[in-house]
PDB file of N, CA and C in Angstrom:
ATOM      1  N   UNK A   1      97.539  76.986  99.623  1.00  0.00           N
ATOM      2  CA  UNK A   1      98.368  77.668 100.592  1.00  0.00           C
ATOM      3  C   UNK A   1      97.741  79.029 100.927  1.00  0.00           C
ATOM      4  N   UNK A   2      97.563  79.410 101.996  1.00  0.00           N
ATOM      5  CA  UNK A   2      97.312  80.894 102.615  1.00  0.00           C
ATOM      6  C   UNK A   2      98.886  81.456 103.314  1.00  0.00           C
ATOM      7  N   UNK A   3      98.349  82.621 104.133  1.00  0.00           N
ATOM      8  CA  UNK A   3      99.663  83.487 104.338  1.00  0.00           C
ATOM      9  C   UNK A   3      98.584  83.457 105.812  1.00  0.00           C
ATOM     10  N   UNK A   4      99.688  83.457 106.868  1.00  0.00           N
ATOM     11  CA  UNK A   4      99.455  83.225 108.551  1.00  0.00           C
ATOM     12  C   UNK A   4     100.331  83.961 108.469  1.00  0.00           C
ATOM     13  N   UNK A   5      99.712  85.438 109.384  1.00  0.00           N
ATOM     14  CA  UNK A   5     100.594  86.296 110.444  1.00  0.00           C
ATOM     15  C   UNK A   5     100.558  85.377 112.029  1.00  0.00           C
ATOM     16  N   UNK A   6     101.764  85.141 112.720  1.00  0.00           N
ATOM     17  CA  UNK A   6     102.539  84.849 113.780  1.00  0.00           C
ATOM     18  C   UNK A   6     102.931  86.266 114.313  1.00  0.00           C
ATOM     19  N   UNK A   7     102.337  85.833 115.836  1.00  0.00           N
ATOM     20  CA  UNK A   7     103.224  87.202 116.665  1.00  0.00           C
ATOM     21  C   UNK A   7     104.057  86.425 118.164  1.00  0.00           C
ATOM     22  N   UNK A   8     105.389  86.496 118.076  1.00  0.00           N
ATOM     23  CA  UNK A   8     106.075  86.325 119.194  1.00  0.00           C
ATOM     24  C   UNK A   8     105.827  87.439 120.328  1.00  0.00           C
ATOM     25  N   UNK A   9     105.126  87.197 121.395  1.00  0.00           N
ATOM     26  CA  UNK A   9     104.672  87.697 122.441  1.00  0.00           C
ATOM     27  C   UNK A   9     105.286  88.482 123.464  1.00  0.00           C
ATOM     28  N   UNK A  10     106.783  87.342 123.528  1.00  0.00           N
ATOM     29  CA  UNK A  10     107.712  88.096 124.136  1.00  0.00           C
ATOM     30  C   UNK A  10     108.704  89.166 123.631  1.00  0.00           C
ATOM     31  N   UNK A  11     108.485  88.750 122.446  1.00  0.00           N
ATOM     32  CA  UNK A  11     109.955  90.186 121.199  1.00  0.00           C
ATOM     33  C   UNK A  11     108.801  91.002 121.646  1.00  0.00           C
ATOM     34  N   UNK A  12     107.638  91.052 121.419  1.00  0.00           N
ATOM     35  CA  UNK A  12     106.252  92.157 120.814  1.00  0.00           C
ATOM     36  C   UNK A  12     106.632  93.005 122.496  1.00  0.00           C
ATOM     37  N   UNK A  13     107.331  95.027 121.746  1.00  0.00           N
ATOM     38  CA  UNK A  13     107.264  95.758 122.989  1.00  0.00           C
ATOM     39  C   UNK A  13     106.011  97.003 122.612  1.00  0.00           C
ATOM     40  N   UNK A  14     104.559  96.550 121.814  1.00  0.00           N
ATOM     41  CA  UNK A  14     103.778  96.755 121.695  1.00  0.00           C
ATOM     42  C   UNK A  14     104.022  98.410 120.945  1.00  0.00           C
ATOM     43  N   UNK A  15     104.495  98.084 119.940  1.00  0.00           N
ATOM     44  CA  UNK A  15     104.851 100.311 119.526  1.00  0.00           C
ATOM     45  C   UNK A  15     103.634 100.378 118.717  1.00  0.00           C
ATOM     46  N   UNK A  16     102.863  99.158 117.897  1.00  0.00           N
ATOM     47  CA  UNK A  16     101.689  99.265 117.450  1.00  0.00           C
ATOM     48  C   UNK A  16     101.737  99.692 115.768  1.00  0.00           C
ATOM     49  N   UNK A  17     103.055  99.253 115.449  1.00  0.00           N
ATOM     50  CA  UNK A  17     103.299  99.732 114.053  1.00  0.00           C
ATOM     51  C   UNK A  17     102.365  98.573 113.440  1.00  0.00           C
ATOM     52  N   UNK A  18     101.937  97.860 113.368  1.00  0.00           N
ATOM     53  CA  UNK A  18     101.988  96.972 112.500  1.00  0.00           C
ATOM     54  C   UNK A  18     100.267  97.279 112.409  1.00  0.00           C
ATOM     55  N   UNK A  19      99.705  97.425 113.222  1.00  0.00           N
ATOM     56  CA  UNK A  19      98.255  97.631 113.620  1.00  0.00           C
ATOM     57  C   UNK A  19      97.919  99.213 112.571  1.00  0.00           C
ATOM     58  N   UNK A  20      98.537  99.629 112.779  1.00  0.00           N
ATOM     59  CA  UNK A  20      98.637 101.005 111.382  1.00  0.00           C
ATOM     60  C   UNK A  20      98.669 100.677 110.064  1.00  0.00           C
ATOM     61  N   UNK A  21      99.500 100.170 109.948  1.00  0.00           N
ATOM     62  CA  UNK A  21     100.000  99.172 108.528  1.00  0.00           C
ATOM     63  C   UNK A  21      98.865  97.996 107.912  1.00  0.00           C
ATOM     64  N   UNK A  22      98.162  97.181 108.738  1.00  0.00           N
ATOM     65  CA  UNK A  22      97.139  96.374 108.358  1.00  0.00           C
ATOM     66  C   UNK A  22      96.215  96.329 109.495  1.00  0.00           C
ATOM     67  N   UNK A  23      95.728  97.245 109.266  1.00  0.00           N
ATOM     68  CA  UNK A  23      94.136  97.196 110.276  1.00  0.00           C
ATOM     69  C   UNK A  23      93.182  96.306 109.733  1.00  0.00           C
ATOM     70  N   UNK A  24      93.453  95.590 108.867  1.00  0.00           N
ATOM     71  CA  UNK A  24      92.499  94.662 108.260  1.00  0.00           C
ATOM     72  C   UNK A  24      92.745  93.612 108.877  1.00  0.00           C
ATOM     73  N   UNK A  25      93.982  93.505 109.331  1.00  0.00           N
ATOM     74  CA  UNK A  25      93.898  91.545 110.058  1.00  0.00           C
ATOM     75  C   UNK A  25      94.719  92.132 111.825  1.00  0.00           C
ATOM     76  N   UNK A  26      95.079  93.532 112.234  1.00  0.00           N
ATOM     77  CA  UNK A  26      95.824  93.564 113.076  1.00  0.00           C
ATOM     78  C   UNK A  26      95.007  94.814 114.371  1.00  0.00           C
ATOM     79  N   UNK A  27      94.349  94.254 115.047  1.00  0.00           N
ATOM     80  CA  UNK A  27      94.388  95.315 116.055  1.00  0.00           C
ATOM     81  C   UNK A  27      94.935  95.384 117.075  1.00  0.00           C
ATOM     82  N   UNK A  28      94.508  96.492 118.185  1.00  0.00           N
ATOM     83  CA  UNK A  28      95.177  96.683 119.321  1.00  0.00           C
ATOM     84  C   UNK A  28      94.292  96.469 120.160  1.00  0.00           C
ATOM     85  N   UNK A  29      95.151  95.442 121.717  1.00  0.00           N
ATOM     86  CA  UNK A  29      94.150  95.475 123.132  1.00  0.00           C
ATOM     87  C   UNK A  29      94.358  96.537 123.629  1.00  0.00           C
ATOM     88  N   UNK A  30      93.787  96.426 125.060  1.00  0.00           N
ATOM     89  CA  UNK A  30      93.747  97.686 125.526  1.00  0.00           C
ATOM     90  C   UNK A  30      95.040  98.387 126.542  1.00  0.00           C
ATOM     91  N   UNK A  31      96.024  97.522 126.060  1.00  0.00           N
ATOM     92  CA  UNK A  31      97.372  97.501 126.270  1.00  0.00           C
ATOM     93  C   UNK A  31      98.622  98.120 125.369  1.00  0.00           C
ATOM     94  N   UNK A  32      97.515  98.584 124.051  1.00  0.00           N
ATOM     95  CA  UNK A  32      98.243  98.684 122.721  1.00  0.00           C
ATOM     96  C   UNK A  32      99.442  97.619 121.615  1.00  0.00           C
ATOM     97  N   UNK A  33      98.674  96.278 122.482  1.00  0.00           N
ATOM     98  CA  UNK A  33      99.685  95.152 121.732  1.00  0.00           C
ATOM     99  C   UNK A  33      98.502  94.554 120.721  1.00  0.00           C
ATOM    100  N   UNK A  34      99.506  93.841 119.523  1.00  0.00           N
ATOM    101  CA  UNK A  34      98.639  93.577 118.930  1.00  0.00           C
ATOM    102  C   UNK A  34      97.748  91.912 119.128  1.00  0.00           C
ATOM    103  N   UNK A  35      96.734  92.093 118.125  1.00  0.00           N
ATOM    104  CA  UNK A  35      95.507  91.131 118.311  1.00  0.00           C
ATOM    105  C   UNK A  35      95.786  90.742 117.149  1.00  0.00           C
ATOM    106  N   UNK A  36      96.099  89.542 116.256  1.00  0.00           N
ATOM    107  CA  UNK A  36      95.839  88.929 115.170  1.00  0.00           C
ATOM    108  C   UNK A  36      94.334  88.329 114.513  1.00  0.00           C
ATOM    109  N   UNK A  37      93.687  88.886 113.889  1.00  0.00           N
ATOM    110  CA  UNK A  37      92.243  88.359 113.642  1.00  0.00           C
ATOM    111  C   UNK A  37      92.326  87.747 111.845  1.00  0.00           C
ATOM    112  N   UNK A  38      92.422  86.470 111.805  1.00  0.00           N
ATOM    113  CA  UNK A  38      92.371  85.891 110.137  1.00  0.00           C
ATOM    114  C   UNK A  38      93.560  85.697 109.697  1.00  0.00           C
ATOM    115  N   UNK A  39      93.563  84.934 108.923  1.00  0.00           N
ATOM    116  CA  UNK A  39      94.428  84.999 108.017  1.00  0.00           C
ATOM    117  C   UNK A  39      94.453  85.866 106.938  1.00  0.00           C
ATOM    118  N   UNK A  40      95.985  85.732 105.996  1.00  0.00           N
ATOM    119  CA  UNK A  40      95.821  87.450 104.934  1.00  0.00           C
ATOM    120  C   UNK A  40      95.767  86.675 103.486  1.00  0.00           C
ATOM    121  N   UNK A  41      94.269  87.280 103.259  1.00  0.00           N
ATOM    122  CA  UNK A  41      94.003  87.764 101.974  1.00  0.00           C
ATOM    123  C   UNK A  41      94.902  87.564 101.061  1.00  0.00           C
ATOM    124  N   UNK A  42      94.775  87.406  99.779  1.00  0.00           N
ATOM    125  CA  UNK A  42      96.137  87.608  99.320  1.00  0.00           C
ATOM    126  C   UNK A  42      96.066  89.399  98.520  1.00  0.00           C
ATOM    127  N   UNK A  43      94.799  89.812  98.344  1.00  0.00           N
ATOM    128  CA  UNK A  43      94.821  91.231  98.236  1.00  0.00           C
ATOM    129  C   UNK A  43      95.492  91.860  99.234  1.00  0.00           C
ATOM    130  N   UNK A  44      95.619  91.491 100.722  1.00  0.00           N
ATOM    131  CA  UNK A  44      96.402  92.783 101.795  1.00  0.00           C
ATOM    132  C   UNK A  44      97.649  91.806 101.657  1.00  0.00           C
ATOM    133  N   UNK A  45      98.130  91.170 101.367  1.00  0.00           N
ATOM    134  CA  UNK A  45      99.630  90.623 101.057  1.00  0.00           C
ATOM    135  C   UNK A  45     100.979  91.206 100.991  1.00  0.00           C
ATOM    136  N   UNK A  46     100.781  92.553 100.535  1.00  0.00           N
ATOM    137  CA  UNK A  46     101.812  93.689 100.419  1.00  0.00           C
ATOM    138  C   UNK A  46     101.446  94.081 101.795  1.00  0.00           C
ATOM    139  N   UNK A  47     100.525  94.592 102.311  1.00  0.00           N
ATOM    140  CA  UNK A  47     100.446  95.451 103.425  1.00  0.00           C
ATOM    141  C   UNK A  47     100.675  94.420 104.610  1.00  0.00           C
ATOM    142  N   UNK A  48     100.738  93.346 104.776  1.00  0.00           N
ATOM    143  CA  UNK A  48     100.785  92.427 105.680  1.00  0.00           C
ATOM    144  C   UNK A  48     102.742  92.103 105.714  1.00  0.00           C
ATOM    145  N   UNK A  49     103.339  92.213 104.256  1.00  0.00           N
ATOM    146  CA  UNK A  49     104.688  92.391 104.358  1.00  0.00           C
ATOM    147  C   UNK A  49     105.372  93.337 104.759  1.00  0.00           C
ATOM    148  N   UNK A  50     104.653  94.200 104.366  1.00  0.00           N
ATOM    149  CA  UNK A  50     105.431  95.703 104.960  1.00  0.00           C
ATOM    150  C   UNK A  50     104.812  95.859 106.557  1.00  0.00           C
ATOM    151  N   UNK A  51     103.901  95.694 107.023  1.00  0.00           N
ATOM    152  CA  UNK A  51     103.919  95.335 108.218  1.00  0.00           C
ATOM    153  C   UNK A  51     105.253  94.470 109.217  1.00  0.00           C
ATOM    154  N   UNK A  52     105.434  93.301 108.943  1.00  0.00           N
ATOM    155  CA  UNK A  52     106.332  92.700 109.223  1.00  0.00           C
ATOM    156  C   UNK A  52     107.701  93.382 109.017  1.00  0.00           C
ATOM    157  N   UNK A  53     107.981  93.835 107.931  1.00  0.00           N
ATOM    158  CA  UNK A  53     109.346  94.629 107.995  1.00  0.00           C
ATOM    159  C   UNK A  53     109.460  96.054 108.859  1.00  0.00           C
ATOM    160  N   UNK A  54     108.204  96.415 109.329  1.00  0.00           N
ATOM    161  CA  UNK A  54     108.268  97.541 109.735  1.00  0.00           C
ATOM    162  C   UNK A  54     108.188  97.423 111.397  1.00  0.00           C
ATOM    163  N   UNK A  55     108.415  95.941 112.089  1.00  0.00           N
ATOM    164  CA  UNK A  55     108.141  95.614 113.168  1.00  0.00           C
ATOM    165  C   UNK A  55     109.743  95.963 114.387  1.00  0.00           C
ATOM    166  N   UNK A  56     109.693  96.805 114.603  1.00  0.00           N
ATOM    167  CA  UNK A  56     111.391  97.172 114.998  1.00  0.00           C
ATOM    168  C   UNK A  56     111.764  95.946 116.128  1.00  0.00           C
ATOM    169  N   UNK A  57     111.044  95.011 116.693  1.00  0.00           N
ATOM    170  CA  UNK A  57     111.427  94.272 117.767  1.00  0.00           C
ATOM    171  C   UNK A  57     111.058  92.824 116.864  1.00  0.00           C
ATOM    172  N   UNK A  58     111.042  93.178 115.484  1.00  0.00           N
ATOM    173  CA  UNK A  58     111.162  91.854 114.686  1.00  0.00           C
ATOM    174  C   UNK A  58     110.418  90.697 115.420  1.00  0.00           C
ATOM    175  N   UNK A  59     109.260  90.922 116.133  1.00  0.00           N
ATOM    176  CA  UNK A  59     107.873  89.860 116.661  1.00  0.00           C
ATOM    177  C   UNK A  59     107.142  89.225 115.775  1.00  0.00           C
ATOM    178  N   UNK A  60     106.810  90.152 114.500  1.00  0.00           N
ATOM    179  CA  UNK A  60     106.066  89.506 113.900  1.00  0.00           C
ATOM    180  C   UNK A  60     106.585  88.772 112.324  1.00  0.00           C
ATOM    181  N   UNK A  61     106.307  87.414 111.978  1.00  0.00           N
ATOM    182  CA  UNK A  61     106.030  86.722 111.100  1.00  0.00           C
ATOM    183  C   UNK A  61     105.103  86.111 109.900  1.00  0.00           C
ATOM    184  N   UNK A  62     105.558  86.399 108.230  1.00  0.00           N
ATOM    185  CA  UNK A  62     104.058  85.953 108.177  1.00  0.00           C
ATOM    186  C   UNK A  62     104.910  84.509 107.155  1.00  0.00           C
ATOM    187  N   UNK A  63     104.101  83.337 107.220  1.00  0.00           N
ATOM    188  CA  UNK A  63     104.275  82.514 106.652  1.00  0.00           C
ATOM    189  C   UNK A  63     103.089  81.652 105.637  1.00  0.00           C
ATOM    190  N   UNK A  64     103.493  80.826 105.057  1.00  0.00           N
ATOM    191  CA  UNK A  64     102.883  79.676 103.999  1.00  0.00           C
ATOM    192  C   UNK A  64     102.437  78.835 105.371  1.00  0.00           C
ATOM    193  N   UNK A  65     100.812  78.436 105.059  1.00  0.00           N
ATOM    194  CA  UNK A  65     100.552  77.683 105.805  1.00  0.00           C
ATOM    195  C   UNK A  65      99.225  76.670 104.730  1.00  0.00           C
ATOM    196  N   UNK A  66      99.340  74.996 105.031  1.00  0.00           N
ATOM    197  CA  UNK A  66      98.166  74.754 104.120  1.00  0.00           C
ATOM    198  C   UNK A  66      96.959  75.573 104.835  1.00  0.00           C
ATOM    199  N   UNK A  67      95.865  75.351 103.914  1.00  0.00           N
ATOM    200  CA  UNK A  67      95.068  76.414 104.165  1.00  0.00           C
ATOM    201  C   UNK A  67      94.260  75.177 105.388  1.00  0.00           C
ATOM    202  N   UNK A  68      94.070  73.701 105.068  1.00  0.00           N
ATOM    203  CA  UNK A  68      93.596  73.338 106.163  1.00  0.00           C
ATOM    204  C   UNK A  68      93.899  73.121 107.775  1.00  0.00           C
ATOM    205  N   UNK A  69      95.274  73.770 108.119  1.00  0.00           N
ATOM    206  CA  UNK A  69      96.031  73.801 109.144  1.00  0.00           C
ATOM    207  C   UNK A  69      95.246  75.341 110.312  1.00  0.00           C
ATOM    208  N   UNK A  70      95.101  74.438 111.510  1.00  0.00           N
ATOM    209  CA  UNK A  70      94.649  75.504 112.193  1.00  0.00           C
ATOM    210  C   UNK A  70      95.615  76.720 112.586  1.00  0.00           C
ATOM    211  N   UNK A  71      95.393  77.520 113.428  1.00  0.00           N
ATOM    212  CA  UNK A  71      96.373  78.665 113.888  1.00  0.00           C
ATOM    213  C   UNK A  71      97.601  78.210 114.759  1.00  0.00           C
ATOM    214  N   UNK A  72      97.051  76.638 115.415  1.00  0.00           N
ATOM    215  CA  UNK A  72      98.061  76.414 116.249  1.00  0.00           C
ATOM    216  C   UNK A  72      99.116  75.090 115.301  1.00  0.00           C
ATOM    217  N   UNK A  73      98.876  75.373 114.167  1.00  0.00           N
ATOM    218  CA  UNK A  73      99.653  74.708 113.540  1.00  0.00           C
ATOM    219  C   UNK A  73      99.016  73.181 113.409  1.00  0.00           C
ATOM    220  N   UNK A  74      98.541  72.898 114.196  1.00  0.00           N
ATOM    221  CA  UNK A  74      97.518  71.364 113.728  1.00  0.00           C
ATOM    222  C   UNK A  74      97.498  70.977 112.741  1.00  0.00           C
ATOM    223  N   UNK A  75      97.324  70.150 111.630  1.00  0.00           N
ATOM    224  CA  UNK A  75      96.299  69.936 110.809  1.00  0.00           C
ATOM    225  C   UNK A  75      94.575  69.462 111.424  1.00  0.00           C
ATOM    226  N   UNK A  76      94.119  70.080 110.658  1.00  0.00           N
ATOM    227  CA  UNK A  76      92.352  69.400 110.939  1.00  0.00           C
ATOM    228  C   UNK A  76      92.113  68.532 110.716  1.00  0.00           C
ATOM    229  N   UNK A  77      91.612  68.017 111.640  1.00  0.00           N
ATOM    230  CA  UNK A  77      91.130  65.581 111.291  1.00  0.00           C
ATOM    231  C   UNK A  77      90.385  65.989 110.741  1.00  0.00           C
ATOM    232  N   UNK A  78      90.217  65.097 109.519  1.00  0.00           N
ATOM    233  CA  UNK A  78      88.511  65.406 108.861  1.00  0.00           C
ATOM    234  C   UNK A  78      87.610  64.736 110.201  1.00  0.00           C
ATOM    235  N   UNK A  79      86.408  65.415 109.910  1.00  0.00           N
ATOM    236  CA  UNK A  79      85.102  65.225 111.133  1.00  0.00           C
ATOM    237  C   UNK A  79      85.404  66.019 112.192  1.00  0.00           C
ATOM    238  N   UNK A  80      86.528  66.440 112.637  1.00  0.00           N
ATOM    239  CA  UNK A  80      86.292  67.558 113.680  1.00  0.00           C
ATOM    240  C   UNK A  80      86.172  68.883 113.564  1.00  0.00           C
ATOM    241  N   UNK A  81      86.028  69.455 114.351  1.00  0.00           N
ATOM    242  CA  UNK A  81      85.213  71.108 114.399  1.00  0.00           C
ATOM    243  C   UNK A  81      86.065  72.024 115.357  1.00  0.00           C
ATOM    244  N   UNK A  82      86.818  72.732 114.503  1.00  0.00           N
ATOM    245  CA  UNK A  82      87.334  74.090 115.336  1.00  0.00           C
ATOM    246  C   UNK A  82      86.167  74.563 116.482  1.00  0.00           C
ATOM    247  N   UNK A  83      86.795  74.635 118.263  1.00  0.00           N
ATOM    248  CA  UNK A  83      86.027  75.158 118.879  1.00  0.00           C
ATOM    249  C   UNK A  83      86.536  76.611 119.280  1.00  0.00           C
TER     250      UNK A  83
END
């Protein structure tokens, strides 16, 4: 199992807290909304929770995901290749 940050697009009114909180998996476009890059570590695990609680328009999510499941929730066929 890994930990997947989820961002609801439409709650997200971009205040950029969360991008402060874990700059390790969270940046900002050039809009100041955030960018999700990876999945979390289980070392930034705390900082990836307190992120989420600190989200005032409650957008972001982090959940249990198997680790072979893509971002869009898929599972991976064996033999194919993330493009």
């Amino acid at each position: 199992m890994t930990l997947r940050l989820r961002l609801d697009p439409i709650a997200c009114a971009g205040h950029g807290l969360c991008a402060g909180l874990l700059p390790e998996r969270i940046g900002l476009d050039e809009w100041g909304y955030p960018v999700i890059t990876g999945d979390v570590p289980h070392g930034l695990a705390r900082d990836a929770r307190r992120a989420v609680r600190a989200c005032p328009t409650l957008a972001l999510r982090l959940s249990r995901v198997r680790a072979s499941q893509d971002p869009s929730g898929q599972r991976a066929r064996h033999g194919e290749r993330d493009s």
